[in-house]
N, C-alpha and C. Protein backbone atom coordinates (compact mmCIF):
# COMPACT_ATOMS: atom_id res chain seq x y z
N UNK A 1 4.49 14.02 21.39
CA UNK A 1 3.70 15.22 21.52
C UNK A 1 2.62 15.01 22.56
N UNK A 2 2.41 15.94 23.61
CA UNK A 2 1.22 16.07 24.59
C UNK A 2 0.00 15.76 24.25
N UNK A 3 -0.54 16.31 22.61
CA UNK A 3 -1.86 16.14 22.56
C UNK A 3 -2.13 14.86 22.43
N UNK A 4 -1.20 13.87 22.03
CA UNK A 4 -2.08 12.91 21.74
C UNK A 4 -2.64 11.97 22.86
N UNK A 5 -1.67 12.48 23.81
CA UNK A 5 -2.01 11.88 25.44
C UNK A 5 -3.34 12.56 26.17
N UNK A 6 -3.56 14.01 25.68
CA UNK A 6 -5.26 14.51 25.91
C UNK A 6 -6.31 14.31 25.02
N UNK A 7 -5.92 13.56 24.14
CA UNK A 7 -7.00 12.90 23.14
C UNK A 7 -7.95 12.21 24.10
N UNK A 8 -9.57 12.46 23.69
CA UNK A 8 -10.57 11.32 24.53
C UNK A 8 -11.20 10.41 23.68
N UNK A 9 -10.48 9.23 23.36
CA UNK A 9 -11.19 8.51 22.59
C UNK A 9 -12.01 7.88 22.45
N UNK A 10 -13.31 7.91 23.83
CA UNK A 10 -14.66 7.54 23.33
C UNK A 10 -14.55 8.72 22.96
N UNK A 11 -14.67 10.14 23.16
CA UNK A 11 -15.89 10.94 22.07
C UNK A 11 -14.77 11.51 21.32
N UNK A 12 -14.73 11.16 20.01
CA UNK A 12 -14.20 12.16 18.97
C UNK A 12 -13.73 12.93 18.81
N UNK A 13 -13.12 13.74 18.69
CA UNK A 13 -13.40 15.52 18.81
C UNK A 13 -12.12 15.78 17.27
N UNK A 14 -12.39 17.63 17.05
CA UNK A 14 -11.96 17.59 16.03
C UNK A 14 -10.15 16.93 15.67
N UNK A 15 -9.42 17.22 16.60
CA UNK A 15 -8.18 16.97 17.00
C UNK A 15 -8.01 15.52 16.64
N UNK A 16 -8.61 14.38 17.02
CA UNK A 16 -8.64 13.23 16.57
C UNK A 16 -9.23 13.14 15.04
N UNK A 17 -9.96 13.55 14.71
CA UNK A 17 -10.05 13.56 13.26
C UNK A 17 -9.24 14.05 12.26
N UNK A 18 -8.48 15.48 12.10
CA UNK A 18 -7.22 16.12 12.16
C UNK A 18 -6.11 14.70 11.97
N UNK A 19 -5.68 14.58 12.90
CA UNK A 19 -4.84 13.34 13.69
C UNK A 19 -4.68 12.22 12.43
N UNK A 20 -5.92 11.76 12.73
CA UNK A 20 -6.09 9.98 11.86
C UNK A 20 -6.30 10.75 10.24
N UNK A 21 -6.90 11.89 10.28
CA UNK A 21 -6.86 12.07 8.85
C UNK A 21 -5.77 12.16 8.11
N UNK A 22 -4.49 12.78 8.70
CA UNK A 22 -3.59 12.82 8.29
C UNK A 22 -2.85 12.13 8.51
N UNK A 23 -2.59 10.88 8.74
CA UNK A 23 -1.95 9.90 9.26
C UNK A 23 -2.62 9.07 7.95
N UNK A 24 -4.06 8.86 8.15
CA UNK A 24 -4.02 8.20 7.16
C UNK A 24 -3.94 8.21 5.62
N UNK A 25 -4.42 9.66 5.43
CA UNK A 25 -4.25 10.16 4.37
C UNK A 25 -2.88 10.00 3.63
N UNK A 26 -1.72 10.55 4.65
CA UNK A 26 -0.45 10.70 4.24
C UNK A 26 0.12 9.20 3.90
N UNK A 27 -0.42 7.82 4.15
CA UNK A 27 0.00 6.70 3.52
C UNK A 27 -0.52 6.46 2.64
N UNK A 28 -2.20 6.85 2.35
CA UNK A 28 -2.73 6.24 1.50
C UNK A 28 -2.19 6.87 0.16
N UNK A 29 -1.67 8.36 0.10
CA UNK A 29 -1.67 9.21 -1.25
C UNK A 29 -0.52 8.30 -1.26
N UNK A 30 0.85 8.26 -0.55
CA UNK A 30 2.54 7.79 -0.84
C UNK A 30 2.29 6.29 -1.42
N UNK A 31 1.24 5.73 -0.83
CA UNK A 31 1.52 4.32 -1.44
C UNK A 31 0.75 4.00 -2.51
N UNK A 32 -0.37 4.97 -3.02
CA UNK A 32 -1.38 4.56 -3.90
C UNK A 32 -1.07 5.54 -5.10
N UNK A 33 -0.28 6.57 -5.03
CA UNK A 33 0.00 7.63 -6.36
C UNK A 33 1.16 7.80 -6.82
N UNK A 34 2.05 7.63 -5.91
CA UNK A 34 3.79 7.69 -6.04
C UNK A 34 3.98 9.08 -6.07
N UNK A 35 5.40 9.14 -6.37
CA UNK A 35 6.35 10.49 -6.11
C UNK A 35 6.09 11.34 -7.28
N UNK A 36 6.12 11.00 -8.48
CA UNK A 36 5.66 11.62 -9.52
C UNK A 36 4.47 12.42 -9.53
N UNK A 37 4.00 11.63 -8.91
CA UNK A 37 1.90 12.26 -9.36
C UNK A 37 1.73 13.16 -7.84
N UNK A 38 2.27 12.76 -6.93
CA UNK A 38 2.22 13.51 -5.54
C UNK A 38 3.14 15.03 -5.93
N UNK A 39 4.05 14.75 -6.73
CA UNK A 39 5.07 16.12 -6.74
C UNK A 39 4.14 17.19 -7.44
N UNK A 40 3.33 16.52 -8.82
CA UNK A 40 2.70 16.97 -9.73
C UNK A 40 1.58 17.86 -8.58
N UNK A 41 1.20 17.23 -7.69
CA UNK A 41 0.04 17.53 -7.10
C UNK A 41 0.06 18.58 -6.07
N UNK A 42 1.35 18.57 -5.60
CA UNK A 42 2.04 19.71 -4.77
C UNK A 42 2.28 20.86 -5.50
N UNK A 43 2.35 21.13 -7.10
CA UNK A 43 2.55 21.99 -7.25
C UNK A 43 1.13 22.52 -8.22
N UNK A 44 -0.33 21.54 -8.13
CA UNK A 44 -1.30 21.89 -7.92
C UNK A 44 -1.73 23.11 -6.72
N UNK A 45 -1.31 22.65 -5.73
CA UNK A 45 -1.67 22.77 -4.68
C UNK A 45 -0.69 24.65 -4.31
N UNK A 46 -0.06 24.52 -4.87
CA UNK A 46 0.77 26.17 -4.56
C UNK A 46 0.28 26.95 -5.71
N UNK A 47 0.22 26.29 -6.98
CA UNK A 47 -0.72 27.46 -8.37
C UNK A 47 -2.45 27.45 -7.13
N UNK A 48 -3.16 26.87 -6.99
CA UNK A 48 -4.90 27.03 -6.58
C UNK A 48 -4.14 27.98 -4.97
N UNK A 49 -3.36 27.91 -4.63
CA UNK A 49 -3.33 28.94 -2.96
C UNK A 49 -3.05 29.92 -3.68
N UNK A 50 -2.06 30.23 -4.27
CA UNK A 50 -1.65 31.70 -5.09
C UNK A 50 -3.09 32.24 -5.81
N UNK A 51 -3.58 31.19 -5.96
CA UNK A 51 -4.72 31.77 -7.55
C UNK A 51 -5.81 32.40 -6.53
N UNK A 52 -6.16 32.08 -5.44
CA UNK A 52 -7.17 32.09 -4.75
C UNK A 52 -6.98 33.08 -3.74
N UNK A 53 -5.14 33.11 -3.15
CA UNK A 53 -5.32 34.52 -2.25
C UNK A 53 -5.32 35.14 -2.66
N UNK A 54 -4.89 35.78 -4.45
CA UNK A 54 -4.44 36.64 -4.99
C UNK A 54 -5.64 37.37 -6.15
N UNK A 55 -6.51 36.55 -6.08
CA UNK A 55 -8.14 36.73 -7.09
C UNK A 55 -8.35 37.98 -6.57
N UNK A 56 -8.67 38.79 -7.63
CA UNK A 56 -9.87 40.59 -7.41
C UNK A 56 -10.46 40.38 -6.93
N UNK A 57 -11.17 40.99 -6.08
CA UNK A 57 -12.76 40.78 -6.01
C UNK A 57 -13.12 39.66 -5.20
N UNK A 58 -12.05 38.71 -5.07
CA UNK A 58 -12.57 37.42 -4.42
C UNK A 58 -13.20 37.66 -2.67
N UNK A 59 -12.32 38.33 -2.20
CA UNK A 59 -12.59 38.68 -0.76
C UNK A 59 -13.88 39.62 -0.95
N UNK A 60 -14.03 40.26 -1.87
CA UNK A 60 -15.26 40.99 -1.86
C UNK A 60 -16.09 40.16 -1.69
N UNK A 61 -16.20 39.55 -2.73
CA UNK A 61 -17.57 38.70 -3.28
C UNK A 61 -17.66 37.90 -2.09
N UNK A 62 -16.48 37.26 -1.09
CA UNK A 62 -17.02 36.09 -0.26
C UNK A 62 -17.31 37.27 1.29
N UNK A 63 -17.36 38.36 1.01
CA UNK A 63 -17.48 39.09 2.17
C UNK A 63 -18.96 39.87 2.43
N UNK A 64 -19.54 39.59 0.82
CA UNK A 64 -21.11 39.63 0.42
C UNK A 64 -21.84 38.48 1.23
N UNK A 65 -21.34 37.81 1.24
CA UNK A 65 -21.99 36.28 1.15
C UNK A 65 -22.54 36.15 3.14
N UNK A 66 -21.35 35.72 3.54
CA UNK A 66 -21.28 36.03 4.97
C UNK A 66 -20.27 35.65 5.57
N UNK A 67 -19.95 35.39 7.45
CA UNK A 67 -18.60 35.02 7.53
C UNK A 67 -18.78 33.53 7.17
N UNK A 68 -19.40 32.83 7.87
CA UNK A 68 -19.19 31.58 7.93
C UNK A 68 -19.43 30.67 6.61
N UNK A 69 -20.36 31.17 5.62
CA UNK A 69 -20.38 30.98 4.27
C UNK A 69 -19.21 31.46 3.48
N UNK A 70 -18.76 32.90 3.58
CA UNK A 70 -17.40 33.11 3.06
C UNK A 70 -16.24 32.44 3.29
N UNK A 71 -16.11 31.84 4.23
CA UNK A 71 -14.58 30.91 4.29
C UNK A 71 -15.11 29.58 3.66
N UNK A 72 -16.38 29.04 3.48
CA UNK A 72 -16.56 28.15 2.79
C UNK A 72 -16.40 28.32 1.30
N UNK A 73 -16.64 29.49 1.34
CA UNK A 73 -16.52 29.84 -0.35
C UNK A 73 -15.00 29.76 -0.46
N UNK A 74 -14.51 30.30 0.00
CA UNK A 74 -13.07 30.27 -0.10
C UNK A 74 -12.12 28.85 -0.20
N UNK A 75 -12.81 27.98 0.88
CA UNK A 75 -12.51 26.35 0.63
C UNK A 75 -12.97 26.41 -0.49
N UNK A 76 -14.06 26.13 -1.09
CA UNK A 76 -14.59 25.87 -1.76
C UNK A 76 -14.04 26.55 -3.05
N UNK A 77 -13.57 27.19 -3.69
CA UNK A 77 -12.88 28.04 -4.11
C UNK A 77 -11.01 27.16 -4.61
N UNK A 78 -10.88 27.29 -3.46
CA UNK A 78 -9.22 26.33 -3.52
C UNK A 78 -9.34 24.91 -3.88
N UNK A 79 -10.23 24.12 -3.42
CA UNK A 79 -10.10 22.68 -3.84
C UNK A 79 -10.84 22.32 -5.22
N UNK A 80 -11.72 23.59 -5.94
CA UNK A 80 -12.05 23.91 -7.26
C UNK A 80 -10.77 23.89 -8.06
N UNK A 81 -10.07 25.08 -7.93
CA UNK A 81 -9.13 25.57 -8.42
C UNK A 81 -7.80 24.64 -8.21
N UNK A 82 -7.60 23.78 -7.04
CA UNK A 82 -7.14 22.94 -7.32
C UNK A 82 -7.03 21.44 -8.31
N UNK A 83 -8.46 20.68 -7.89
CA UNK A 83 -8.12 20.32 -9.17
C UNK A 83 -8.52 20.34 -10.88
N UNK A 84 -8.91 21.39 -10.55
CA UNK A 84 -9.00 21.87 -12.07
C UNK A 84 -7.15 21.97 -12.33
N UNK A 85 -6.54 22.66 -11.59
CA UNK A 85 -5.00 22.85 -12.07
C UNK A 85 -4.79 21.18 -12.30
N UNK A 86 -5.32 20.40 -11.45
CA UNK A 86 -4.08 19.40 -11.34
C UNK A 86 -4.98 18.72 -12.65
N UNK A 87 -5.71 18.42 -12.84
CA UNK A 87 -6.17 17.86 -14.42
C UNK A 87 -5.05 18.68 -15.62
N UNK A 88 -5.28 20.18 -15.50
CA UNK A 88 -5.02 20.67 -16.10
C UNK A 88 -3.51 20.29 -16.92
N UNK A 89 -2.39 20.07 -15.59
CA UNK A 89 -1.34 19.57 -15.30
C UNK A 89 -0.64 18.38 -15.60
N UNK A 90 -1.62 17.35 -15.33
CA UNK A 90 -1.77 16.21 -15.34
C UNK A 90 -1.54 16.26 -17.38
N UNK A 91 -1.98 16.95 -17.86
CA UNK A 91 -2.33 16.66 -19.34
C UNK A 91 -1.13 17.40 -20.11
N UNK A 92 -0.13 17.91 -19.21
CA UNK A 92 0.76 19.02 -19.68
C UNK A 92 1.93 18.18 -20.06
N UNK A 93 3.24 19.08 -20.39
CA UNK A 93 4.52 18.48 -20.23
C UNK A 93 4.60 18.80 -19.13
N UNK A 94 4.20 19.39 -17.89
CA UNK A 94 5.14 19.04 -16.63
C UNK A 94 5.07 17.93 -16.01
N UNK A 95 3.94 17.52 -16.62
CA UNK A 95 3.89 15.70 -15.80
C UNK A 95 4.59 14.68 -16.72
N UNK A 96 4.69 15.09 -17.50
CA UNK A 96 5.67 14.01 -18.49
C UNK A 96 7.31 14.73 -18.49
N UNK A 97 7.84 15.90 -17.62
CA UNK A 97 8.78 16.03 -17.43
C UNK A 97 9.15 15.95 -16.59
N UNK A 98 8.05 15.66 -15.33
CA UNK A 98 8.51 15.14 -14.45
C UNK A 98 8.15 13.77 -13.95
N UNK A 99 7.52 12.92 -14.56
CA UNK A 99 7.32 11.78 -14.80
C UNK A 99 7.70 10.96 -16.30
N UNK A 100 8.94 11.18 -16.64
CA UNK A 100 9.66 11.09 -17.80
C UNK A 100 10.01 9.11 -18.10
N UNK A 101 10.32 8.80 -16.92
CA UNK A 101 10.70 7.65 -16.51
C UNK A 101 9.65 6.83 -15.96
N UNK A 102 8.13 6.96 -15.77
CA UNK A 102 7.46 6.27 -15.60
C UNK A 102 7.74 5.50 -13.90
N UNK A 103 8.95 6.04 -13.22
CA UNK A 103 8.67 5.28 -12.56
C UNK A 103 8.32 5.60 -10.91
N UNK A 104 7.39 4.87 -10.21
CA UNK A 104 6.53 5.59 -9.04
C UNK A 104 7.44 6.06 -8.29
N UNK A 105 9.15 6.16 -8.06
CA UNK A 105 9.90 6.49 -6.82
C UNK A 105 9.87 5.79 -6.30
N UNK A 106 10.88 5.16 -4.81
CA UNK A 106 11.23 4.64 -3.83
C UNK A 106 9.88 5.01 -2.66
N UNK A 107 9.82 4.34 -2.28
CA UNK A 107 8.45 3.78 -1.52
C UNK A 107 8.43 4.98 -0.24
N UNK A 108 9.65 5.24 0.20
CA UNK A 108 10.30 6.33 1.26
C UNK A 108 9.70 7.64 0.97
N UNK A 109 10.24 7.73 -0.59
CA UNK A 109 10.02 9.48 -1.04
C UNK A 109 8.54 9.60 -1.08
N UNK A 110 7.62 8.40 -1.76
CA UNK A 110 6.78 8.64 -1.63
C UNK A 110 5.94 8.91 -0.71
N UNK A 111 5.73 8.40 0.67
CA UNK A 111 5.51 8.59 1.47
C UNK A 111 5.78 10.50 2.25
N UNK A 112 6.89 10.39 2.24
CA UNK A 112 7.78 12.12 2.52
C UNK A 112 6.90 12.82 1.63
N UNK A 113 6.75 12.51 0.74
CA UNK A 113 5.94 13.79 -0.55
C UNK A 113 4.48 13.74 0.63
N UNK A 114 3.94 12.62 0.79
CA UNK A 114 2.35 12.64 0.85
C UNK A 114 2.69 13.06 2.22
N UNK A 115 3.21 13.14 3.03
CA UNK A 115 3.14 13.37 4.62
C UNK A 115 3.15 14.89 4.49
N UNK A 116 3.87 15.96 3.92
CA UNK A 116 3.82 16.96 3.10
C UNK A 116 2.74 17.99 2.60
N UNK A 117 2.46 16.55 1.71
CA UNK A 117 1.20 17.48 0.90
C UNK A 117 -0.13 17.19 1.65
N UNK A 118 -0.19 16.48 2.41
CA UNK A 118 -1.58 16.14 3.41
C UNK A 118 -1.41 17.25 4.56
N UNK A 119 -0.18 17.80 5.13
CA UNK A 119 0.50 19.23 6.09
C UNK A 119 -0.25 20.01 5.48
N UNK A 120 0.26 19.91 4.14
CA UNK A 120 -0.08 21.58 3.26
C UNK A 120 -1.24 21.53 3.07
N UNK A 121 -2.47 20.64 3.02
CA UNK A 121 -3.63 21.08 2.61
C UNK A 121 -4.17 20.93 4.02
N UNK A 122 -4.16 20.42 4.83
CA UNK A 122 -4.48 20.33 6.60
C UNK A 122 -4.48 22.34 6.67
N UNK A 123 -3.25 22.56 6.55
CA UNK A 123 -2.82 24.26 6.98
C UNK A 123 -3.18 25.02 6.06
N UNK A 124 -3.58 24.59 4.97
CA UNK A 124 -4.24 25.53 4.27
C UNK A 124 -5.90 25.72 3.99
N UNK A 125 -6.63 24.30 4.21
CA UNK A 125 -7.92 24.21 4.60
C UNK A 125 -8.22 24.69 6.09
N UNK A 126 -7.66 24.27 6.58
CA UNK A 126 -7.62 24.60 8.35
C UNK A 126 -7.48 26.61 8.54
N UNK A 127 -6.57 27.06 7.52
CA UNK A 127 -6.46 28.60 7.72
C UNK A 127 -8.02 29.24 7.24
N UNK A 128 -8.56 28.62 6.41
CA UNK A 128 -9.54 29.41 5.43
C UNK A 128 -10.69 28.96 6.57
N UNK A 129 -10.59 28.31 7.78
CA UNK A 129 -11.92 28.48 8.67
C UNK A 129 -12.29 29.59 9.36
N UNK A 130 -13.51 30.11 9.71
CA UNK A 130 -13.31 31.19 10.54
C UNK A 130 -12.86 31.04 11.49
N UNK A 131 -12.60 32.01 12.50
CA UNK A 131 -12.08 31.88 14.31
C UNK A 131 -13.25 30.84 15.15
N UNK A 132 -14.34 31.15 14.62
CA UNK A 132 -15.26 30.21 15.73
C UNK A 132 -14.91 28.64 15.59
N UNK A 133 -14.80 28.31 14.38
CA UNK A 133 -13.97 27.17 14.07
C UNK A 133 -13.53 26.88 14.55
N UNK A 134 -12.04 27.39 14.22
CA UNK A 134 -10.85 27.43 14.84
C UNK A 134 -10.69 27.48 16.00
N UNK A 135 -11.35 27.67 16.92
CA UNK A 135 -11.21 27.67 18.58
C UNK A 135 -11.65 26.36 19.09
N UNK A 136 -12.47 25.76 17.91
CA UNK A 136 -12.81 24.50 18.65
C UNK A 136 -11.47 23.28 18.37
N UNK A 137 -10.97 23.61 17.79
CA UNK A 137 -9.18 22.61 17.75
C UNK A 137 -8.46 23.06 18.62
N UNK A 138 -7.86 22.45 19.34
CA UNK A 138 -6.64 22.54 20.53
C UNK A 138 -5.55 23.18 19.98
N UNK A 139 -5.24 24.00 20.77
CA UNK A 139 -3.65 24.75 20.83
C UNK A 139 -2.50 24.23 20.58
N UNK A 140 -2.74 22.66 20.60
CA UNK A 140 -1.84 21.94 19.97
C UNK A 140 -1.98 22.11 18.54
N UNK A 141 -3.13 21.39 17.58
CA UNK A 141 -3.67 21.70 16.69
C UNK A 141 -3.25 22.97 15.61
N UNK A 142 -3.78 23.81 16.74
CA UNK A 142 -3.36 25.55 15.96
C UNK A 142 -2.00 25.28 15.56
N UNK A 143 -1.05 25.32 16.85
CA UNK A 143 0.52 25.29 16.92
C UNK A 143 1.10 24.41 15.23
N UNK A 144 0.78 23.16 15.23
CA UNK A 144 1.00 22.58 14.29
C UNK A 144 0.42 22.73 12.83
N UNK A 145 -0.95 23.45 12.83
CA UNK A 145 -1.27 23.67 11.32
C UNK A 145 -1.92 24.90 10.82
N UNK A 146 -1.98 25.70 11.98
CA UNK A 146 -2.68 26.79 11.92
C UNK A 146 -1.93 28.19 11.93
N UNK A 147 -0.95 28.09 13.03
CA UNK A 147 0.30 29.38 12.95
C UNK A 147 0.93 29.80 12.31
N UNK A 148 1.11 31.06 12.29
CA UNK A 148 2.11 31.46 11.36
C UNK A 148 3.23 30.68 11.33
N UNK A 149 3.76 30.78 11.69
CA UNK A 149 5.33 29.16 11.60
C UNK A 149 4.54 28.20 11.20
N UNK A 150 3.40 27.49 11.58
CA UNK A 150 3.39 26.50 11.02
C UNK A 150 3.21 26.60 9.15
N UNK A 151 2.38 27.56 9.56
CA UNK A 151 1.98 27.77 8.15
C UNK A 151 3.04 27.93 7.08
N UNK A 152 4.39 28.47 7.54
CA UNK A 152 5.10 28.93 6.79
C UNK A 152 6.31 27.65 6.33
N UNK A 153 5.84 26.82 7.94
CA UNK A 153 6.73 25.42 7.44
C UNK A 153 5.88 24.57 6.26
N UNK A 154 4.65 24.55 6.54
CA UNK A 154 4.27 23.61 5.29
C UNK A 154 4.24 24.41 3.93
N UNK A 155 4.26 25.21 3.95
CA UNK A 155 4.27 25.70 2.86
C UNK A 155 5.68 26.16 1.67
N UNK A 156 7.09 26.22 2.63
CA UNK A 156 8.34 25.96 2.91
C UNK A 156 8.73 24.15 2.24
N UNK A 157 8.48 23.62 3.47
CA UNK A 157 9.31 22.52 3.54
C UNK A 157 8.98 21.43 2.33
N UNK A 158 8.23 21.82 1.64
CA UNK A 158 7.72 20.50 0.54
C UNK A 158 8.92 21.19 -0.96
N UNK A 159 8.98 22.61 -0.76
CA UNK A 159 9.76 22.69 -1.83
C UNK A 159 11.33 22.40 -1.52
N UNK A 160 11.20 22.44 -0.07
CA UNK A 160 13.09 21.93 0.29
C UNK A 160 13.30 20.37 -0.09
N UNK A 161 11.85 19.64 0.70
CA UNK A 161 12.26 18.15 -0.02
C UNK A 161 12.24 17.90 -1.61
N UNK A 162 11.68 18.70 -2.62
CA UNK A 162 11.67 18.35 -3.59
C UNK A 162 13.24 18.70 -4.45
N UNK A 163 13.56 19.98 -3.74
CA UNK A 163 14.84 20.26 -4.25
C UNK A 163 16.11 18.93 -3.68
N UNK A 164 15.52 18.63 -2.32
CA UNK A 164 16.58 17.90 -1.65
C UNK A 164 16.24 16.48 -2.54
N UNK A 165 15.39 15.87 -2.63
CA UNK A 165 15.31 14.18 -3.03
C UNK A 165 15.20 14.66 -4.61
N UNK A 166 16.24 14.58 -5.27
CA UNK A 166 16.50 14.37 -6.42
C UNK A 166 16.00 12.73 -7.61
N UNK A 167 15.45 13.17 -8.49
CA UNK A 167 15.40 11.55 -9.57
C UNK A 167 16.45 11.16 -9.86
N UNK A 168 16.20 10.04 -9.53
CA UNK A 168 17.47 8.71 -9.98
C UNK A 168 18.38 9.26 -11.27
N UNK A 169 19.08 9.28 -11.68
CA UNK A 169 19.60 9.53 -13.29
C UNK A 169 19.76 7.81 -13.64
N UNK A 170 19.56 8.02 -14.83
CA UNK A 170 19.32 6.59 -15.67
C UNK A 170 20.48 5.87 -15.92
N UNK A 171 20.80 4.61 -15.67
CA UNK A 171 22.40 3.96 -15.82
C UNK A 171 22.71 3.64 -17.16
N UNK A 172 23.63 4.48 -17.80
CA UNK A 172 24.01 4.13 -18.56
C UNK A 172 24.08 2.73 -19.35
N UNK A 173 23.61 2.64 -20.88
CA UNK A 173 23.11 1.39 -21.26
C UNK A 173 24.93 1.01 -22.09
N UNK A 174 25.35 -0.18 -22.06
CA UNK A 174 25.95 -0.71 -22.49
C UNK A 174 26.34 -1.51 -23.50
């Protein structure tokens, strides 16, 4: 990809932070939570976006407030509502039905889940900024986490891998 060749790495900028955040992020969740607790967390992460675009009143109330405070409210808002779900979750049968077997997944999937779910919250924190924001990230940037396509791939493609990478079935005991 081009941008990473217009990266200036004495000074910072948001694009490099973006970049390494998700780079690093996406190893640290795959190797430190596994496939289980990452899947669990992905589907944190689609109940708090639904709960939050879809709230009464919510756009009101953050449209009281102001712009640049209202999209904070709105972050602020989703990563509430997130993990409140994922506690919530965490304590349910869906984490013991889908963590039935105790065991973290193949080191691969895990990774694929977190590369994923670090996309999906990049494009979904990244959407809830205002435009003034948003103009200060490169067109590369936008293209990849901000666009409609993009948006629609991360938000898409985590439920294709989950349908696609199936759990082990258990070998028959003898």
């Amino acid at each position: 990809m081009g941008f990473l060749a217009n990266i200036n790495w004495s000074t910072p900028s948001w694009d490099l932070f973006i970049i390494l955040f998700f780079i690093v992020a996406a190893f640290l969740y795959g190797l430190s939570l596994g496939r289980d607790r990452i899947i669990v967390i992905l589907v944190s992460i689609y109940m708090a976006l639904a709960i939050v675009n879809t709230a009464p009143y919510l756009n009101d109330f953050s449209a009281e407030i102001s712009v640049n405070n209202g999209s904070i409210f709105k972050v602020t808002m989703f990563i509430g509502m997130f993990i409140a779900i994922f506690f919530l979750l965490g304590r349910s049968a869906l984490l013991h039905t889908i963590a039935a077997s105790d065991s973290p997944g193949k080191w691969w999937q895990s990774i694929l889940f977190s590369f994923f779910h670090v996309g999906l919250i990049l494009s979904i924190l990244l959407g809830y900024l205002p435009q003034d924001m948003v103009n200060n990230v490169s067109q590369d940037m936008r293209n990849l986490f901000i666009s409609e396509p993009a948006k629609f791939f991360w938000l898409v493609t985590p439920i294709i891998i989950m349908v696609l990478i199936r759990k082990p079935k258990p070998r028959p005991q003898f």
